[in-house]
C-alpha atoms as a PDB file:
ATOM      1  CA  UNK A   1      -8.462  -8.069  22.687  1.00  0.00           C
ATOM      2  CA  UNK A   2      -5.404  -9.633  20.660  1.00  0.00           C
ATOM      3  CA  UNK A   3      -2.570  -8.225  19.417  1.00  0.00           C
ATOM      4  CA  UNK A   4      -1.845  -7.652  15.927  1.00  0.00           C
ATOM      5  CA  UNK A   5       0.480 -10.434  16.088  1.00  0.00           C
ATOM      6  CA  UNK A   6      -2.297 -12.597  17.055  1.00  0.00           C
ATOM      7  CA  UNK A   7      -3.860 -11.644  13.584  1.00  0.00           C
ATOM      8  CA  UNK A   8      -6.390  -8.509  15.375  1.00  0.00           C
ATOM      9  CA  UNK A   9      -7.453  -6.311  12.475  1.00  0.00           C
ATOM     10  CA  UNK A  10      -9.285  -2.988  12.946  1.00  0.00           C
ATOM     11  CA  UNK A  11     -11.097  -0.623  10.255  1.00  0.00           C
ATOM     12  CA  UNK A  12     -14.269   0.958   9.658  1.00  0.00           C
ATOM     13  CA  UNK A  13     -17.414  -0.703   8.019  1.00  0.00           C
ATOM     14  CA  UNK A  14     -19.158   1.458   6.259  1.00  0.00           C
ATOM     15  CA  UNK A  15     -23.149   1.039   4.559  1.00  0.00           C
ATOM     16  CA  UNK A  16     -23.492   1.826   1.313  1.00  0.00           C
ATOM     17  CA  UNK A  17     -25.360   1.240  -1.696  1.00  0.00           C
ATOM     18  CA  UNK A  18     -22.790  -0.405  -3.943  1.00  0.00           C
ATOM     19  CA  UNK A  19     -19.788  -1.354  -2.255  1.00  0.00           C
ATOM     20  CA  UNK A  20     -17.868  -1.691  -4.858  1.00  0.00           C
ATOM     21  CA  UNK A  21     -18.027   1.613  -6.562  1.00  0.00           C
ATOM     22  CA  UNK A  22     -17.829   3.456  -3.002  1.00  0.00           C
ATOM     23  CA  UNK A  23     -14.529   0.951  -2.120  1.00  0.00           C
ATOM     24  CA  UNK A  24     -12.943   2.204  -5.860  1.00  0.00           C
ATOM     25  CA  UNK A  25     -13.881   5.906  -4.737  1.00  0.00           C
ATOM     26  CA  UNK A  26     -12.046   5.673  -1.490  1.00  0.00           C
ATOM     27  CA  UNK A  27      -8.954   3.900  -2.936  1.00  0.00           C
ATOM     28  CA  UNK A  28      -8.436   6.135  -5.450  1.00  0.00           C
ATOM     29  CA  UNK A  29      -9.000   9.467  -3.386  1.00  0.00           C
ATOM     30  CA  UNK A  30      -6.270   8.161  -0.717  1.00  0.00           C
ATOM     31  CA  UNK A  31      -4.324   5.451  -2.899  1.00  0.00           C
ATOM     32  CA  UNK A  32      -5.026   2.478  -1.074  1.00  0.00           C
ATOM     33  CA  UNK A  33      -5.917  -1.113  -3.049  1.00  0.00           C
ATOM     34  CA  UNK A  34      -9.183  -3.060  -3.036  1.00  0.00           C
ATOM     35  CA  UNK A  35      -7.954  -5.904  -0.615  1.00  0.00           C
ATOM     36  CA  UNK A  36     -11.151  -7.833  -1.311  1.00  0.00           C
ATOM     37  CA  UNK A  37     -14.554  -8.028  -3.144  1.00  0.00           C
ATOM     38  CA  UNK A  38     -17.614 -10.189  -3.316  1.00  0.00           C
ATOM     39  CA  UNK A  39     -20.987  -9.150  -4.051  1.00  0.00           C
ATOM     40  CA  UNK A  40     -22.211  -6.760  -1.044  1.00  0.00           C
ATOM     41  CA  UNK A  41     -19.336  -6.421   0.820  1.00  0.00           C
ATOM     42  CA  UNK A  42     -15.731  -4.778  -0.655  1.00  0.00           C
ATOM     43  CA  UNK A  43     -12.880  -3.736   1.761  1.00  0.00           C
ATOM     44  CA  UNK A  44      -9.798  -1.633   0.550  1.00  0.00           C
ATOM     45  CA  UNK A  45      -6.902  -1.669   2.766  1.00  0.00           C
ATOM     46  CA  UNK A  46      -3.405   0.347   3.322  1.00  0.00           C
ATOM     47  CA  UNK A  47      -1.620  -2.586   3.197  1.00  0.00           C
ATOM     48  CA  UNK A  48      -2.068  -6.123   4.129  1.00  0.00           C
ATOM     49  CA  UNK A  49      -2.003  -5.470   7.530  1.00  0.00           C
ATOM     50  CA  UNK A  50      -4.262  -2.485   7.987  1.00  0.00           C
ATOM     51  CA  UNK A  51      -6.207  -0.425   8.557  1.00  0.00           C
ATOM     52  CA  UNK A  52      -9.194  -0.967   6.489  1.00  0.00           C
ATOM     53  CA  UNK A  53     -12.351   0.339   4.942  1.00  0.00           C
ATOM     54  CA  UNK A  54     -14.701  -2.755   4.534  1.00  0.00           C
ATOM     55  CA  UNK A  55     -17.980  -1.538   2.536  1.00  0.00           C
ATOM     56  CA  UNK A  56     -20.918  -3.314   3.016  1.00  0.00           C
ATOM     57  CA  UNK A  57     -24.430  -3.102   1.520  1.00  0.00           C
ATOM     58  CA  UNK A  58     -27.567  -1.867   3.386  1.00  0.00           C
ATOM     59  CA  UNK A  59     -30.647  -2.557   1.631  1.00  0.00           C
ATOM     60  CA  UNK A  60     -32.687   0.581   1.969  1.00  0.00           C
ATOM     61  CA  UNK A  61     -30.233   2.746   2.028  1.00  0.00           C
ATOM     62  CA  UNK A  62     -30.554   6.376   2.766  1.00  0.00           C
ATOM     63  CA  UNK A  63     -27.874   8.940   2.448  1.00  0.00           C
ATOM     64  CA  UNK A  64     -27.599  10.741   5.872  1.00  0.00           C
ATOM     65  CA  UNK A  65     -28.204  14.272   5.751  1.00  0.00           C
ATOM     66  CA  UNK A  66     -25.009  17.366   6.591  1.00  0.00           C
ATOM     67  CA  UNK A  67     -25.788  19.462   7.964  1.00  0.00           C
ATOM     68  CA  UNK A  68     -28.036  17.843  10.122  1.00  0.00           C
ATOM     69  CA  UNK A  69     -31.915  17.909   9.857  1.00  0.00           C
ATOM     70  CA  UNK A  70     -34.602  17.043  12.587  1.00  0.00           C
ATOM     71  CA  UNK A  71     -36.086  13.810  11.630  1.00  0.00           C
ATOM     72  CA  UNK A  72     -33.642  13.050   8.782  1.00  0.00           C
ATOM     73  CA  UNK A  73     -30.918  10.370   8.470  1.00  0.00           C
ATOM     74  CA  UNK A  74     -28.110  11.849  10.635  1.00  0.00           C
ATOM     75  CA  UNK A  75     -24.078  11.309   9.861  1.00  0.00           C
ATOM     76  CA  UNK A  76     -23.008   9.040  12.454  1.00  0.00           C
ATOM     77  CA  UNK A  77     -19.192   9.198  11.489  1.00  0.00           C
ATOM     78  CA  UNK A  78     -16.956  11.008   8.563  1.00  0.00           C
ATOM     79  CA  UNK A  79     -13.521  10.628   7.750  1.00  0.00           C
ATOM     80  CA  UNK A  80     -11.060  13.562   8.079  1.00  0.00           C
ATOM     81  CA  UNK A  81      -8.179  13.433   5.646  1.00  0.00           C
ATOM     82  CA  UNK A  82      -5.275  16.301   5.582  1.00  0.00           C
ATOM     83  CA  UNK A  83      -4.476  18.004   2.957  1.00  0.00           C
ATOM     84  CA  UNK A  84      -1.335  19.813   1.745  1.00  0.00           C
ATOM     85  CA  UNK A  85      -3.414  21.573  -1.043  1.00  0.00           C
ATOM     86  CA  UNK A  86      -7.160  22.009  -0.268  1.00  0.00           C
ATOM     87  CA  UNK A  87      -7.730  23.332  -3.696  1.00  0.00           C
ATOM     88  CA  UNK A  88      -5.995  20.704  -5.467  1.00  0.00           C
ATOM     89  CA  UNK A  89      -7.288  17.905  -3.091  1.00  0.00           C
ATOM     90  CA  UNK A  90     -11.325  19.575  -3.214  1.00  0.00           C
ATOM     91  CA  UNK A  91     -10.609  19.177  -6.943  1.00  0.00           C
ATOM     92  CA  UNK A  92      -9.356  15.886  -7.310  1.00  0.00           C
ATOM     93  CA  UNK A  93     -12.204  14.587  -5.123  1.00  0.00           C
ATOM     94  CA  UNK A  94     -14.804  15.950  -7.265  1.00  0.00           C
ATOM     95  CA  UNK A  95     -13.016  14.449 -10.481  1.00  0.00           C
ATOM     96  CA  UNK A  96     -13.056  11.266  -8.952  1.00  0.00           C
ATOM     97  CA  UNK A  97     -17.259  11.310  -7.652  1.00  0.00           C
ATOM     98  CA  UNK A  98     -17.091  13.493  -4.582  1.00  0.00           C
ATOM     99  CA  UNK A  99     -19.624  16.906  -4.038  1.00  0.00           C
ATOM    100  CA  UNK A 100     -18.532  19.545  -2.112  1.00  0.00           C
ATOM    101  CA  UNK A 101     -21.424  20.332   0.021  1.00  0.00           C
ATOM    102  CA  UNK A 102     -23.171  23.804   0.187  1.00  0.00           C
ATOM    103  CA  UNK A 103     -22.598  24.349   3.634  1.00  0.00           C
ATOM    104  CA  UNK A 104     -19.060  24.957   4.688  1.00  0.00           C
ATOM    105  CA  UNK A 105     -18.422  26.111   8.361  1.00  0.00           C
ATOM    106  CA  UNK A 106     -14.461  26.435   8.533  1.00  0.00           C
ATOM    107  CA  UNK A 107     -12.482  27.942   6.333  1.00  0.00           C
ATOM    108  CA  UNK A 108      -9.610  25.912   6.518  1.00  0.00           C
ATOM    109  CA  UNK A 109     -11.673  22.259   6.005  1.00  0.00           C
ATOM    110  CA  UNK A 110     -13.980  21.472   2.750  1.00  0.00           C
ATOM    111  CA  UNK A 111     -16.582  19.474   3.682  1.00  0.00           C
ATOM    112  CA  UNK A 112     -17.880  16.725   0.606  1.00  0.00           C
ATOM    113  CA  UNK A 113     -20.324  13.770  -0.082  1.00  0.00           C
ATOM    114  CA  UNK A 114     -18.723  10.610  -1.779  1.00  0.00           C
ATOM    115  CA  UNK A 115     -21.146   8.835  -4.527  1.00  0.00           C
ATOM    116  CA  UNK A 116     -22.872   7.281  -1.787  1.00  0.00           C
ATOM    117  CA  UNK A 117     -23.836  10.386  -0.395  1.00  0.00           C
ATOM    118  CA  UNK A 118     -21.497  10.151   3.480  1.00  0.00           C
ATOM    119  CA  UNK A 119     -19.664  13.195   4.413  1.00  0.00           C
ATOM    120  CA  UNK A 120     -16.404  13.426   4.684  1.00  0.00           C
ATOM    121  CA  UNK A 121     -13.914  16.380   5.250  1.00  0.00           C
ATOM    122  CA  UNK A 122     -10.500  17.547   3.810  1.00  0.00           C
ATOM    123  CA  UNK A 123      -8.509  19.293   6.480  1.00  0.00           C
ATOM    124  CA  UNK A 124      -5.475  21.847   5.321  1.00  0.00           C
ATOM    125  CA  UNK A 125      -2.617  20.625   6.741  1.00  0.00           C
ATOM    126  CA  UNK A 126      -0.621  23.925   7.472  1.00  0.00           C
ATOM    127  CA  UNK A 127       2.404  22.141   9.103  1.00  0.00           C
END
């Protein structure tokens, strides 16, 4: 494995089915940029250096399912993102695409869908 120095990047790839839109979701709801886009793929990065969300089309597409279901298309990952304001941060998720999901099992974490339909959780940060 390099080194950053050596030019390693890491991030997540995530399937979706329009990159682009999902990539403008996710760097407006934590204020990153769109680093780069081309048709099917679309990557929006901290900084120039990392870390990264690269988006990438899947052809078939299904939206996985939270919570899960027998036989349905399970969540294989989910971002966590703290909060100061779980109200305020719920709400400006939903402005911006995001569904808060019908089934929420802690009371201190919110648990949405972004357009494309992947879970993803807002965490109060009570420090």
């Amino acid at each position: 494995m390099r080194s950053r120095r050596d030019g390693m990047w890491w991030g997540t790839s995530i399937e979706a089915p329009d990159p682009g839109a999902l990539a403008r979701f996710y760097a407006a709801l934590v204020g990153w940029h769109i680093g780069h886009e081309e048709p099917g793929t679309a990557i929006v990065a901290a900084s120039p250096q990392g870390p990264f969300f690269v988006f990438q089309r899947a052809e078939g597409y299904r939206a996985p399912v939270w919570p899960p279901v027998e036989g349905e298309q399970r969540p294989m990952m989910h971002f966590d993102f703290q909060v100061g304001d779980l109200e305020e941060a719920v709400a400006e998720a939903v402005a911006l695409g995001a569904v808060v999901a019908d089934h929420q099992p802690q009371e201190h974490v919110r648990v949405l869908f972004d357009p494309a339909g992947h879970p993803f959780c807002l965490c109060l940060d009570e420090g």
